[in-house]
C-alpha atoms as a PDB file:
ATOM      1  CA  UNK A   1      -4.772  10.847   8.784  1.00  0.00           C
ATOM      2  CA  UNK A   2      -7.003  12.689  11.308  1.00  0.00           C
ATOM      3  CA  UNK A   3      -9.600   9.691  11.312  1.00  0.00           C
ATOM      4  CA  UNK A   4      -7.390   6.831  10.895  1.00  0.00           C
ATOM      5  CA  UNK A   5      -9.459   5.041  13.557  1.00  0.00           C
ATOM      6  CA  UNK A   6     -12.929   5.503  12.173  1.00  0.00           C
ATOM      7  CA  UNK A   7     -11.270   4.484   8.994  1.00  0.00           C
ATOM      8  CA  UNK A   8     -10.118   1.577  10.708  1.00  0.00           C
ATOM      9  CA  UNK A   9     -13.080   0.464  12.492  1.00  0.00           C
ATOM     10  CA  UNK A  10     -15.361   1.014   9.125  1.00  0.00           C
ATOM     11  CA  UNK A  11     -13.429  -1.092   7.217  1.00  0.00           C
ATOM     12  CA  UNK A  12     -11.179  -3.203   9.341  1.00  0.00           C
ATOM     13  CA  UNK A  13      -8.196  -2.465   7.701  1.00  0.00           C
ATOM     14  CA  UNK A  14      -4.798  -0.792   9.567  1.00  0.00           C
ATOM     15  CA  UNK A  15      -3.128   1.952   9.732  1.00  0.00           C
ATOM     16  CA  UNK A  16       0.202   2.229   9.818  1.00  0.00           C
ATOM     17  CA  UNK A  17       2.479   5.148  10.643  1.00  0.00           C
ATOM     18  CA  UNK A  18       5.934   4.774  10.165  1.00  0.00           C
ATOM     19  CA  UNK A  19       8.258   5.175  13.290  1.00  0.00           C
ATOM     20  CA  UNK A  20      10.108   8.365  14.887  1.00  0.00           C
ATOM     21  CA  UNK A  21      13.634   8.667  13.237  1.00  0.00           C
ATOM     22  CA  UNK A  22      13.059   6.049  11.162  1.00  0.00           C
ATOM     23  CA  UNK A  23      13.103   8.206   7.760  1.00  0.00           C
ATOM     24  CA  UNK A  24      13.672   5.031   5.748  1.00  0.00           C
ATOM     25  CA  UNK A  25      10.550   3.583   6.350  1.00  0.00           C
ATOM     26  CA  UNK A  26       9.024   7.323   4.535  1.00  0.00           C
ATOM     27  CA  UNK A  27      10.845   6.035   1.476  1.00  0.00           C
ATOM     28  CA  UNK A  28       9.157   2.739   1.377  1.00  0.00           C
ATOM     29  CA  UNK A  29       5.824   4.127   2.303  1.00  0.00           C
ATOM     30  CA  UNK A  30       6.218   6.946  -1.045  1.00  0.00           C
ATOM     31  CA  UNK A  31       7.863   3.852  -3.705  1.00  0.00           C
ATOM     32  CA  UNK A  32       4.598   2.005  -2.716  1.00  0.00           C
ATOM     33  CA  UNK A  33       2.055   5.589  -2.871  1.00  0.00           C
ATOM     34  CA  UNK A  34       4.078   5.818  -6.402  1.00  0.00           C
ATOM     35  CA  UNK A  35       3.203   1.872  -8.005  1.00  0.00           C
ATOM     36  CA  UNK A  36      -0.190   2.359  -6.634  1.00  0.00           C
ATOM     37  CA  UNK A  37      -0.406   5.939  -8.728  1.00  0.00           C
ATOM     38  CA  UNK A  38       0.598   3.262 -12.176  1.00  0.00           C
ATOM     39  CA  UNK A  39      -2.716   2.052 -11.209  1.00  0.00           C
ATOM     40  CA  UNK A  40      -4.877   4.638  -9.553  1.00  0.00           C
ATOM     41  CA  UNK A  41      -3.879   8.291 -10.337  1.00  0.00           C
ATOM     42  CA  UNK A  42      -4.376  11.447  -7.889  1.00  0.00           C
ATOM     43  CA  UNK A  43      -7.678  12.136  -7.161  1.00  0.00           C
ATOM     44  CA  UNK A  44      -9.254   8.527  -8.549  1.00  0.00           C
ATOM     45  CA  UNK A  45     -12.612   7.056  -7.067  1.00  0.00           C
ATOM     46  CA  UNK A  46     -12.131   4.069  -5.915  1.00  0.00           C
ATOM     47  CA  UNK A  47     -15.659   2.940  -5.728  1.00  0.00           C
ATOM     48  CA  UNK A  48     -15.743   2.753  -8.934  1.00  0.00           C
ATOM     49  CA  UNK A  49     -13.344  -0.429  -9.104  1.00  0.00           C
ATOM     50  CA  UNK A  50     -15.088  -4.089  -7.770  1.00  0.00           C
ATOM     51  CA  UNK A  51     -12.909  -5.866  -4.904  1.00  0.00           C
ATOM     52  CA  UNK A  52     -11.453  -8.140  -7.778  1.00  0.00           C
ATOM     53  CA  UNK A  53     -10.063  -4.900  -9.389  1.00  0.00           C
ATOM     54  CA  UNK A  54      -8.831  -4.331  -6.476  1.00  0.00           C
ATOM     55  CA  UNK A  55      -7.084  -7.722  -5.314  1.00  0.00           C
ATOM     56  CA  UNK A  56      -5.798  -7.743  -8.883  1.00  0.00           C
ATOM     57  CA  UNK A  57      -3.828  -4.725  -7.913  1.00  0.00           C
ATOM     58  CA  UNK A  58      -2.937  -5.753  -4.614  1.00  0.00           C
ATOM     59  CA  UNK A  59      -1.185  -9.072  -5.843  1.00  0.00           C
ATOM     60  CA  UNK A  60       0.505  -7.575  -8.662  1.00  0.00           C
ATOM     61  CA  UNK A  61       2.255  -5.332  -6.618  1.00  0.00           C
ATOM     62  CA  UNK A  62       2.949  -8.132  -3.463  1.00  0.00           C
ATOM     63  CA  UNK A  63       4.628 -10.113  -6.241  1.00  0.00           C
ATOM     64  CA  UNK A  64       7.166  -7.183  -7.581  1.00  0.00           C
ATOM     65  CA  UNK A  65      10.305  -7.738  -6.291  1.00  0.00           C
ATOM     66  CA  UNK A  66      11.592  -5.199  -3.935  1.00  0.00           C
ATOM     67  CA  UNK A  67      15.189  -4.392  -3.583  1.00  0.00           C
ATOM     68  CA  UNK A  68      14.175  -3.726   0.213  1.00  0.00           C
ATOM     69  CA  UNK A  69      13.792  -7.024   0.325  1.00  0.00           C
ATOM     70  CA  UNK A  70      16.612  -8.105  -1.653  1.00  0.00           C
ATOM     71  CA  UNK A  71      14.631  -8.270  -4.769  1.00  0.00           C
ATOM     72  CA  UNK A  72      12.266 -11.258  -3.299  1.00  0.00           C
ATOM     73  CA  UNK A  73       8.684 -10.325  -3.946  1.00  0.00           C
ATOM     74  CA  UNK A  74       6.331  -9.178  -0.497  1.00  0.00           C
ATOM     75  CA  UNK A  75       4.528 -12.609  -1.015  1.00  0.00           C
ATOM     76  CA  UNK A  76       7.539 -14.789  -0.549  1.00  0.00           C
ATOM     77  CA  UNK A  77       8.639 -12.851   2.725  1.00  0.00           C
ATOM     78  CA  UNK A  78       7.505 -14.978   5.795  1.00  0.00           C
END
């Protein structure tokens, strides 16, 4: 992501990048690119989805438990 910081200044969300020799943390980062394609395919515009769309999403997958995180969801992790 070339423009990660205009992307992060325009909408105040950000970026991650997973660490150096850390190739786990590439694993995580695809399983979550993968539930996110059960929603939004390749190549989908996301403007045409309102913010509740969106949240909808969002807390569907931040209650899915993970086995990263011993199969407790991402909203019950402190």
């Amino acid at each position: 992501m070339a423009k990660h910081k205009t992307f992060t200044v325009a909408t105040k969300v950000n970026v991650y990048f997973c660490d150096p020799q850390s190739p786990w943390q590439r694993g995580t980062n695809e399983n979550t690119n993968g539930l996110l394609r059960q929603y939004f395919p390749r190549k989908t515009d996301l403007s045409g989805y309102s913010q509740a769309d969106l949240n909808k999403v969002a807390l569907r997958l931040n209650q899915r438990p993970r086995k990263t995180l011993d199969f407790e969801t991402q909203a019950s992790t402190p």
